[in-house]
C-alpha atoms as a PDB file:
ATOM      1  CA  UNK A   1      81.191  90.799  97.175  1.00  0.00           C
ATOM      2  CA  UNK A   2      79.576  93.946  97.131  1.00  0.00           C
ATOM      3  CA  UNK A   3      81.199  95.151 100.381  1.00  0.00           C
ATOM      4  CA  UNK A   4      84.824  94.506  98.342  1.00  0.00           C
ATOM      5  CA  UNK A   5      83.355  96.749  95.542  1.00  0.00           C
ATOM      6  CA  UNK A   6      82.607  99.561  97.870  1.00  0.00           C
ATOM      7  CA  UNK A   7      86.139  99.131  99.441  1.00  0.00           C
ATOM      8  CA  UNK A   8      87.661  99.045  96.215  1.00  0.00           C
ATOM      9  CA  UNK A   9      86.118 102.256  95.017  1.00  0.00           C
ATOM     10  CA  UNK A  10      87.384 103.941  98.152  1.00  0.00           C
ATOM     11  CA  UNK A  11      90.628 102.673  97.472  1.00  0.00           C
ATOM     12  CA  UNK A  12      90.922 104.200  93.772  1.00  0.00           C
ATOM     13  CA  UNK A  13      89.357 107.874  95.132  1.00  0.00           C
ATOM     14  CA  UNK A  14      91.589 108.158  97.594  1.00  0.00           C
ATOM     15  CA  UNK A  15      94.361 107.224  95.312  1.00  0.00           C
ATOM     16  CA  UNK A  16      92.856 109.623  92.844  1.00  0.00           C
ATOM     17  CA  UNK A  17      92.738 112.240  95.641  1.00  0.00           C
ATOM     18  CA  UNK A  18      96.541 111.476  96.796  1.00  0.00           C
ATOM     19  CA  UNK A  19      97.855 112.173  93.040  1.00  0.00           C
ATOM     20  CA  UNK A  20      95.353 115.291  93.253  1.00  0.00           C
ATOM     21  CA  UNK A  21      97.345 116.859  96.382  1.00  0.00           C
ATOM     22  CA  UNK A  22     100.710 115.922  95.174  1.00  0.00           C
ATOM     23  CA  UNK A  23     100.197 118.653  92.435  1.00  0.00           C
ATOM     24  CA  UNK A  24      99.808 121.399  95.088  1.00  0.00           C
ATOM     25  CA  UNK A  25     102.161 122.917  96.540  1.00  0.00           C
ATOM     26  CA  UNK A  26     101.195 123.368  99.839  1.00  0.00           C
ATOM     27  CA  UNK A  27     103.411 123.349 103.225  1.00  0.00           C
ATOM     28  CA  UNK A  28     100.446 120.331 104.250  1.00  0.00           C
ATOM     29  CA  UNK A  29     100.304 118.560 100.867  1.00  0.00           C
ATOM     30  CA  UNK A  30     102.601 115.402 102.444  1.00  0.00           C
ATOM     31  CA  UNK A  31     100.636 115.276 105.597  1.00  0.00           C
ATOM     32  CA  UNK A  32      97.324 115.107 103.863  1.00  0.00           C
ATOM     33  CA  UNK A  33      99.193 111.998 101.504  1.00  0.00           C
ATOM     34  CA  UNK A  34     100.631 110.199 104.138  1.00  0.00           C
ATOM     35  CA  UNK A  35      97.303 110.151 105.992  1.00  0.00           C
ATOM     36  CA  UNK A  36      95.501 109.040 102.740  1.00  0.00           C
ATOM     37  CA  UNK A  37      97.924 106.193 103.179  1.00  0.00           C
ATOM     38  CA  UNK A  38      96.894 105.279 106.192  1.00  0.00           C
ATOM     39  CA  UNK A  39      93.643 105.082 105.189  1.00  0.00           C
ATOM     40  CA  UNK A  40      94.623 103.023 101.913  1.00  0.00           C
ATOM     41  CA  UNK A  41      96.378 100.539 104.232  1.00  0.00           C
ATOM     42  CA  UNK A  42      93.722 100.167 106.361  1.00  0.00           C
ATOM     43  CA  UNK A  43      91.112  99.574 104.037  1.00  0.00           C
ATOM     44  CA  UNK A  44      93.527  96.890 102.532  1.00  0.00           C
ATOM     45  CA  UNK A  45      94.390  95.360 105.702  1.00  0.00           C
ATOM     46  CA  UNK A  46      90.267  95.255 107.139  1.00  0.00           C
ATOM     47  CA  UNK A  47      88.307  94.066 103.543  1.00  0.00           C
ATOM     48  CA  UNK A  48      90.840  92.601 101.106  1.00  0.00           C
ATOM     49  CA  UNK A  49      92.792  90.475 103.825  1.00  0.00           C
ATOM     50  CA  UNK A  50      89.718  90.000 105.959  1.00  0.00           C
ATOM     51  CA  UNK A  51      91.103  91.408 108.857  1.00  0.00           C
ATOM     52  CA  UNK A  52      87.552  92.526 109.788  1.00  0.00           C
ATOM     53  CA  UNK A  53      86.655  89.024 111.098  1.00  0.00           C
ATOM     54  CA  UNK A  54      89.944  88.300 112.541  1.00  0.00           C
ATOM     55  CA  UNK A  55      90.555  88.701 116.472  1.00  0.00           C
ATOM     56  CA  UNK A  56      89.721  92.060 118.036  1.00  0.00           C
ATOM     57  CA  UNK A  57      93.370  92.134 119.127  1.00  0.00           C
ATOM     58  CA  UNK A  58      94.840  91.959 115.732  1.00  0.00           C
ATOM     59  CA  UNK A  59      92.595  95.061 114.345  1.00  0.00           C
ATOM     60  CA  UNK A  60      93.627  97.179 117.225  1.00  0.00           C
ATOM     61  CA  UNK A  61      97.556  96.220 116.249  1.00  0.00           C
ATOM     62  CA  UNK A  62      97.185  97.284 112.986  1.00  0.00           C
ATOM     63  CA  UNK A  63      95.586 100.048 113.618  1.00  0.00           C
ATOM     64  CA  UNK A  64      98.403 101.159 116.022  1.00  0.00           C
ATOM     65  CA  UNK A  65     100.882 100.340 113.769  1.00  0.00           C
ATOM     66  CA  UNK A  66      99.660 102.867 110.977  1.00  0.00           C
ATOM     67  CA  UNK A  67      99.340 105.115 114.120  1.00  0.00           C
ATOM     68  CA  UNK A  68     103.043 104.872 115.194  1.00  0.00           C
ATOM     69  CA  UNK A  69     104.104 104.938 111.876  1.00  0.00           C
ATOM     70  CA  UNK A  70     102.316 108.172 110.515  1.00  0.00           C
ATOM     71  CA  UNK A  71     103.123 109.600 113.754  1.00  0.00           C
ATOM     72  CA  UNK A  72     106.445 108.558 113.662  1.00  0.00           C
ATOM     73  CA  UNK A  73     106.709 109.720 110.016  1.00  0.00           C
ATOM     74  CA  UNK A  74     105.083 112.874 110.373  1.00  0.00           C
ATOM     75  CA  UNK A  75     107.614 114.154 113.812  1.00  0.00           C
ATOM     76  CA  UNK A  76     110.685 113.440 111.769  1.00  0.00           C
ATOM     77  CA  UNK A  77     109.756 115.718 109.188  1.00  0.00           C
END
């Protein structure tokens, strides 16, 4: 329980550090969000749906997947 705490915290600092950089105006301000999304989703994914004791093969998936995506995300803009 105290692991989900810690996670949890994370969670709410980076989403207090994404609304932070949305208020700058910087040329990097959406690359520096999206990647805070990543991490968001990841922590999600790994302690809240206890993808941290699942098969090795589906943490390496979902970790590719937020790869592709952000990647994906970030060459179209």
């Amino acid at each position: 329980m105290k692991r989900q705490k810690i996670a949890l915290a994370v969670l709410v600092v980076l989403t207090i550090l994404s609304a932070v950089v949305s208020n700058f105006s910087s040329d990097y301000a959406a690359t520096i969000i999206l990647i805070l999304s990543g991490l968001k989703f990841i922590g999600i994914t790994y302690y809240f749906m206890d993808l941290i004791e699942a098969h090795l093969a589906w943490r390496i998936l979902t970790g590719g997947f937020v790869f592709v995506i952000l990647t994906v995300i970030l060459v179209i803009k």
